[in-house]
PDB file of N, CA and C in Angstrom:
ATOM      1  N   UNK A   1      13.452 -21.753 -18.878  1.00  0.00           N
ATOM      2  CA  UNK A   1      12.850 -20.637 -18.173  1.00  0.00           C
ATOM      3  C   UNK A   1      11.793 -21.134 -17.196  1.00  0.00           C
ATOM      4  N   UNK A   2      10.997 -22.016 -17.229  1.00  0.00           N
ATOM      5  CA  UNK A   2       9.942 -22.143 -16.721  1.00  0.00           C
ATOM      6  C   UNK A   2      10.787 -23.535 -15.742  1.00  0.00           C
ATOM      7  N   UNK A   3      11.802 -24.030 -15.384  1.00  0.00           N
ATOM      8  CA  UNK A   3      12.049 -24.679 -14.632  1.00  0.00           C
ATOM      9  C   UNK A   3      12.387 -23.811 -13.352  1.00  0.00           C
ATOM     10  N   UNK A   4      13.514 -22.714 -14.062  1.00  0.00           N
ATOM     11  CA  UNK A   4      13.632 -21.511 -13.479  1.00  0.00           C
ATOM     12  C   UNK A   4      12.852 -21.226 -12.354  1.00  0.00           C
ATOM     13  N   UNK A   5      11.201 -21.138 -13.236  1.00  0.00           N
ATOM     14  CA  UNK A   5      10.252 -20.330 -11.908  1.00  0.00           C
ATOM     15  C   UNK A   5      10.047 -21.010 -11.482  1.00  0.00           C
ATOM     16  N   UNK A   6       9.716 -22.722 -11.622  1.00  0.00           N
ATOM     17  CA  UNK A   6       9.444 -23.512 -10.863  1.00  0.00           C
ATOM     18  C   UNK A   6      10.058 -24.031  -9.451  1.00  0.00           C
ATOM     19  N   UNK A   7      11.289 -23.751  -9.823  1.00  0.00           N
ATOM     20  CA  UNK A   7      12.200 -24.146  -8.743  1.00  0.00           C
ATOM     21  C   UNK A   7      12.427 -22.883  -7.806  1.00  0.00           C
ATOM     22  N   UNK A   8      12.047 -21.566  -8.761  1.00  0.00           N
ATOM     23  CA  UNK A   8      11.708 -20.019  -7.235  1.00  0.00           C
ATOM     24  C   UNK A   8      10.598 -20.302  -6.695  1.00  0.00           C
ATOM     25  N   UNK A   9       9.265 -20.989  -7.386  1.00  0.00           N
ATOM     26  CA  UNK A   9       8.548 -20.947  -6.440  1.00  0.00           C
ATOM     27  C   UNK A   9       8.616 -21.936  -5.650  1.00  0.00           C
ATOM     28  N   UNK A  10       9.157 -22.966  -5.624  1.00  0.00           N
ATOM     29  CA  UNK A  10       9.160 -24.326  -4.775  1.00  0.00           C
ATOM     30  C   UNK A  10      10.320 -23.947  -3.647  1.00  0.00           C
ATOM     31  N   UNK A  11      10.870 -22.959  -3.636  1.00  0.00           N
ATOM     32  CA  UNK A  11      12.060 -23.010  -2.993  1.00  0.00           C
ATOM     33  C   UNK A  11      11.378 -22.191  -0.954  1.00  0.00           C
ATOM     34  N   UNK A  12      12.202 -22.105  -0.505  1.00  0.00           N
ATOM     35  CA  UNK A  12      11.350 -21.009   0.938  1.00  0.00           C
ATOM     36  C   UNK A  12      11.691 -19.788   0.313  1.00  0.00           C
ATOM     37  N   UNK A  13      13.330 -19.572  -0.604  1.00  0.00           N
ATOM     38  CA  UNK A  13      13.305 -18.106  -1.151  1.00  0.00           C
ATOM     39  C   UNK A  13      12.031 -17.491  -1.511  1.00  0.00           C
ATOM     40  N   UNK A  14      11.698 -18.378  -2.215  1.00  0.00           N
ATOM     41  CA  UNK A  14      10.262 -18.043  -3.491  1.00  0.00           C
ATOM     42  C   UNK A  14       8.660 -17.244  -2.095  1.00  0.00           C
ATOM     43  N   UNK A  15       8.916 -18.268  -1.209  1.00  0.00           N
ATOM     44  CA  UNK A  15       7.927 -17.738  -0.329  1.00  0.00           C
ATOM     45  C   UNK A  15       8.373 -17.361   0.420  1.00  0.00           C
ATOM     46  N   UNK A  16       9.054 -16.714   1.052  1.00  0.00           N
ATOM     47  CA  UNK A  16       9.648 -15.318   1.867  1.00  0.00           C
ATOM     48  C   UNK A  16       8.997 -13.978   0.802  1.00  0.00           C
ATOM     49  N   UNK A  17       9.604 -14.243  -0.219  1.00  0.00           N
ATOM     50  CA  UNK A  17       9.239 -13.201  -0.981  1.00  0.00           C
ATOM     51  C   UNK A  17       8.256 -12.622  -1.582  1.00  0.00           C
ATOM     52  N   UNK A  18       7.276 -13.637  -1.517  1.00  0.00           N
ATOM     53  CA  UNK A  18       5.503 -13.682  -1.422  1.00  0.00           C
ATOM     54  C   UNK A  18       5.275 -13.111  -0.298  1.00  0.00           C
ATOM     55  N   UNK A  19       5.800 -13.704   0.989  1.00  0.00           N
ATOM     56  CA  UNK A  19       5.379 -12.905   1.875  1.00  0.00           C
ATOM     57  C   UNK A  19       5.418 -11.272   2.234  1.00  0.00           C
ATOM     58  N   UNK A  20       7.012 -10.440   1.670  1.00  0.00           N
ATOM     59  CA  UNK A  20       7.310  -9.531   1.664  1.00  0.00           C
ATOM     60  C   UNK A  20       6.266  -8.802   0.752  1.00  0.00           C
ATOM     61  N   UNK A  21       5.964  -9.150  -0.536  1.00  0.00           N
ATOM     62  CA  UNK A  21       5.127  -8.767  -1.406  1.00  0.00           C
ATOM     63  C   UNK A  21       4.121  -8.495  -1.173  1.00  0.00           C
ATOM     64  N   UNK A  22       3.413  -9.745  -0.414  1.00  0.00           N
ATOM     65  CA  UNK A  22       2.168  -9.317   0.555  1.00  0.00           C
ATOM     66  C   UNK A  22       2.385  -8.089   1.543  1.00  0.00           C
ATOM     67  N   UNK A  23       3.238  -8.106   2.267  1.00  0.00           N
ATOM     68  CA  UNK A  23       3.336  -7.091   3.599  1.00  0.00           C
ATOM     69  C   UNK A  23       3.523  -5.798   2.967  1.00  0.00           C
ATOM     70  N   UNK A  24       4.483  -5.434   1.491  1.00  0.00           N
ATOM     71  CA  UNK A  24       4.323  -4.665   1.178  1.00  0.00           C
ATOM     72  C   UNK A  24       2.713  -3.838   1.035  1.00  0.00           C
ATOM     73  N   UNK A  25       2.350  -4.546   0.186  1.00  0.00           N
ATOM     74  CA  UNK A  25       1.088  -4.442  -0.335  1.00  0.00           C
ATOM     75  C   UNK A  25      -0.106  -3.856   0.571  1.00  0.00           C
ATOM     76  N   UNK A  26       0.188  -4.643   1.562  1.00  0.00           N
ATOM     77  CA  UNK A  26      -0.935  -4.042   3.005  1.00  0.00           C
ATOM     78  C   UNK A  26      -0.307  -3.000   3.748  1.00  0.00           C
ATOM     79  N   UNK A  27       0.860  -2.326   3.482  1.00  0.00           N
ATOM     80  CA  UNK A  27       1.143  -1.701   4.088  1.00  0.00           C
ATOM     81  C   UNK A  27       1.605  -0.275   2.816  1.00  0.00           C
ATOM     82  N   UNK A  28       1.640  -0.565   1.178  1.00  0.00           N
ATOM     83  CA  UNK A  28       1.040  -0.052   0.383  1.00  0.00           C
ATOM     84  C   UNK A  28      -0.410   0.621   0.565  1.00  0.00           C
ATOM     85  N   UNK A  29      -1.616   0.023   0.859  1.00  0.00           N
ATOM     86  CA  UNK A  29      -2.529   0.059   0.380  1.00  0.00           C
ATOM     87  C   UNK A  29      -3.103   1.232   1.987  1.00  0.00           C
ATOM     88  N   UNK A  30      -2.879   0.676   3.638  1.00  0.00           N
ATOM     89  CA  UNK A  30      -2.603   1.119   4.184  1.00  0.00           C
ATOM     90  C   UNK A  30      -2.563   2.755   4.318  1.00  0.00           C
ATOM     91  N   UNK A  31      -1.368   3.413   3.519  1.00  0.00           N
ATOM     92  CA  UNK A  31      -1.008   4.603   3.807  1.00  0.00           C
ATOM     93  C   UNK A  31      -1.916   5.231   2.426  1.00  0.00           C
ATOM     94  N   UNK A  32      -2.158   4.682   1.347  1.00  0.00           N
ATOM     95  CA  UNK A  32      -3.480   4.998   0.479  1.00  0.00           C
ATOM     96  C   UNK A  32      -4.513   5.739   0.790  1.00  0.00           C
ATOM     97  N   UNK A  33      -5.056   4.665   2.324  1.00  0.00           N
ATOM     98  CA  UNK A  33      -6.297   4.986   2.988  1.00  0.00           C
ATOM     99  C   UNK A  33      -6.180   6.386   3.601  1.00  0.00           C
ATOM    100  N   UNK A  34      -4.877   6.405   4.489  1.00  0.00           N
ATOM    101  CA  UNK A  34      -4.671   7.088   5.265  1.00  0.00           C
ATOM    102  C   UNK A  34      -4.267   8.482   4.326  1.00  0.00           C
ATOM    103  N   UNK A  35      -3.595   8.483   3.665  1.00  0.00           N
ATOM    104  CA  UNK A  35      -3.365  10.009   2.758  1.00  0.00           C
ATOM    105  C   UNK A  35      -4.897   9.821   2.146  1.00  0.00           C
ATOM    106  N   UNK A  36      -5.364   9.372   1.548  1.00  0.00           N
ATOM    107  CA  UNK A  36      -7.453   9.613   1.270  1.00  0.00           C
ATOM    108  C   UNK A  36      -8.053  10.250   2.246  1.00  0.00           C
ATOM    109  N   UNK A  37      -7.618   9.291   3.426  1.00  0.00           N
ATOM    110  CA  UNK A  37      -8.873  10.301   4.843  1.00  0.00           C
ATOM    111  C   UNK A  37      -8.204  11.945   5.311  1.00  0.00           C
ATOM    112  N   UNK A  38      -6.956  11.714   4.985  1.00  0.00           N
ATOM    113  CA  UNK A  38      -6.139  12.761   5.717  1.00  0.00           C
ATOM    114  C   UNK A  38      -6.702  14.082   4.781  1.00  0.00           C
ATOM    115  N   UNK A  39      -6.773  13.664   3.409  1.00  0.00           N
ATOM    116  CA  UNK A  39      -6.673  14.590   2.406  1.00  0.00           C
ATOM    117  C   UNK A  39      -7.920  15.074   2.263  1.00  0.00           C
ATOM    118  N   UNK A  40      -9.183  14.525   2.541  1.00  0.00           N
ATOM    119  CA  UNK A  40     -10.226  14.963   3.178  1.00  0.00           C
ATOM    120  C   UNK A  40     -10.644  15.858   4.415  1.00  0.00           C
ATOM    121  N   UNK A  41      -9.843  15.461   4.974  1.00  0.00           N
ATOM    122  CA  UNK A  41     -10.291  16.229   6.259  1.00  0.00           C
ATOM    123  C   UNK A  41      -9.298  17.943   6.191  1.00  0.00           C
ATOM    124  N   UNK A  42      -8.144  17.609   5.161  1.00  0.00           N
ATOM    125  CA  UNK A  42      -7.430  18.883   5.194  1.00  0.00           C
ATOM    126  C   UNK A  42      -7.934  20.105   4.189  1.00  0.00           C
ATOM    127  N   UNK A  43      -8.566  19.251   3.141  1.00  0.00           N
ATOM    128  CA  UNK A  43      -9.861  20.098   2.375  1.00  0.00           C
ATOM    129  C   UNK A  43     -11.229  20.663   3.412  1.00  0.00           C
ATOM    130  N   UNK A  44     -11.460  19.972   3.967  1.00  0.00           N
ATOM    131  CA  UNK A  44     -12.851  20.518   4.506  1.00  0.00           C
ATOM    132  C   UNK A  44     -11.949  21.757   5.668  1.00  0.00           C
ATOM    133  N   UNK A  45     -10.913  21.248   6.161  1.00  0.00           N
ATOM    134  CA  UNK A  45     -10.616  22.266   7.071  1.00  0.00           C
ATOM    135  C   UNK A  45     -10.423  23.643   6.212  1.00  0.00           C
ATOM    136  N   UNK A  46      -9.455  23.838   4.989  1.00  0.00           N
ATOM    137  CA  UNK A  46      -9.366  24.871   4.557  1.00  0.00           C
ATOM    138  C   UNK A  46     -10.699  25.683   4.160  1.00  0.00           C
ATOM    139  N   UNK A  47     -11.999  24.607   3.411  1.00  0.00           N
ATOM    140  CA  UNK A  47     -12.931  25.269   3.420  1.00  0.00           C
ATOM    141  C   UNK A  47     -13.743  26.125   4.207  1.00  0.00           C
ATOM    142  N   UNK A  48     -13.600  25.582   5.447  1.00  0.00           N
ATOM    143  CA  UNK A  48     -14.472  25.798   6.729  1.00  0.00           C
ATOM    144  C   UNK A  48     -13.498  27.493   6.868  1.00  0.00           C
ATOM    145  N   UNK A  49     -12.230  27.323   6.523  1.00  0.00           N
ATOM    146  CA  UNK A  49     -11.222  28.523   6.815  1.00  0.00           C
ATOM    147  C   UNK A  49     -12.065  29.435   5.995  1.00  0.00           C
ATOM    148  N   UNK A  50     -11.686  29.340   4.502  1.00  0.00           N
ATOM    149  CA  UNK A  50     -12.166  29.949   3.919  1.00  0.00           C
ATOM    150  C   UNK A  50     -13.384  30.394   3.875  1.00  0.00           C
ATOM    151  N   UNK A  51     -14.522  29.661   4.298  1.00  0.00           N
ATOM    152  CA  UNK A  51     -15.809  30.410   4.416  1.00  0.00           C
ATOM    153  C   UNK A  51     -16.185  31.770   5.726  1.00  0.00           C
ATOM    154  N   UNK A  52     -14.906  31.203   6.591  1.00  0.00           N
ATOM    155  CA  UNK A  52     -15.329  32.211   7.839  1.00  0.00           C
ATOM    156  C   UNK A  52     -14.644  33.376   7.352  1.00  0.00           C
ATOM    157  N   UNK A  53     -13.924  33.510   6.234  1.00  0.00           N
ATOM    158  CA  UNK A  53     -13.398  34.755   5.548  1.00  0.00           C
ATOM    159  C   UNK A  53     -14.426  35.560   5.528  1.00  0.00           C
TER     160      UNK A  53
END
């Protein structure tokens, strides 16, 4: 087993797929931010609605 991983990580397969992992990740983390700020600003808007009720 452990030659196994040794030889995925030594291989370019092994790091392509680090890389994808990474790009996921920042581009995971990314749309996080962006649904957080979005989801903020769509609360304060309804409030602002609701108070001019």
């Amino acid at each position: 087993m452990s030659s196994l991983l040794i030889r995925f990580l030594s291989e370019e397969i092994g790091q392509g797929m680090t890389e994808y992992v990474l790009i996921t990740s920042i581009i995971v983390l990314a749309v996080f931010i962006t649904v957080k700020a979005m989801g903020e600003a769509v609360t304060n808007l309804l409030t602002r609605a609701l108070d001019a009720l």
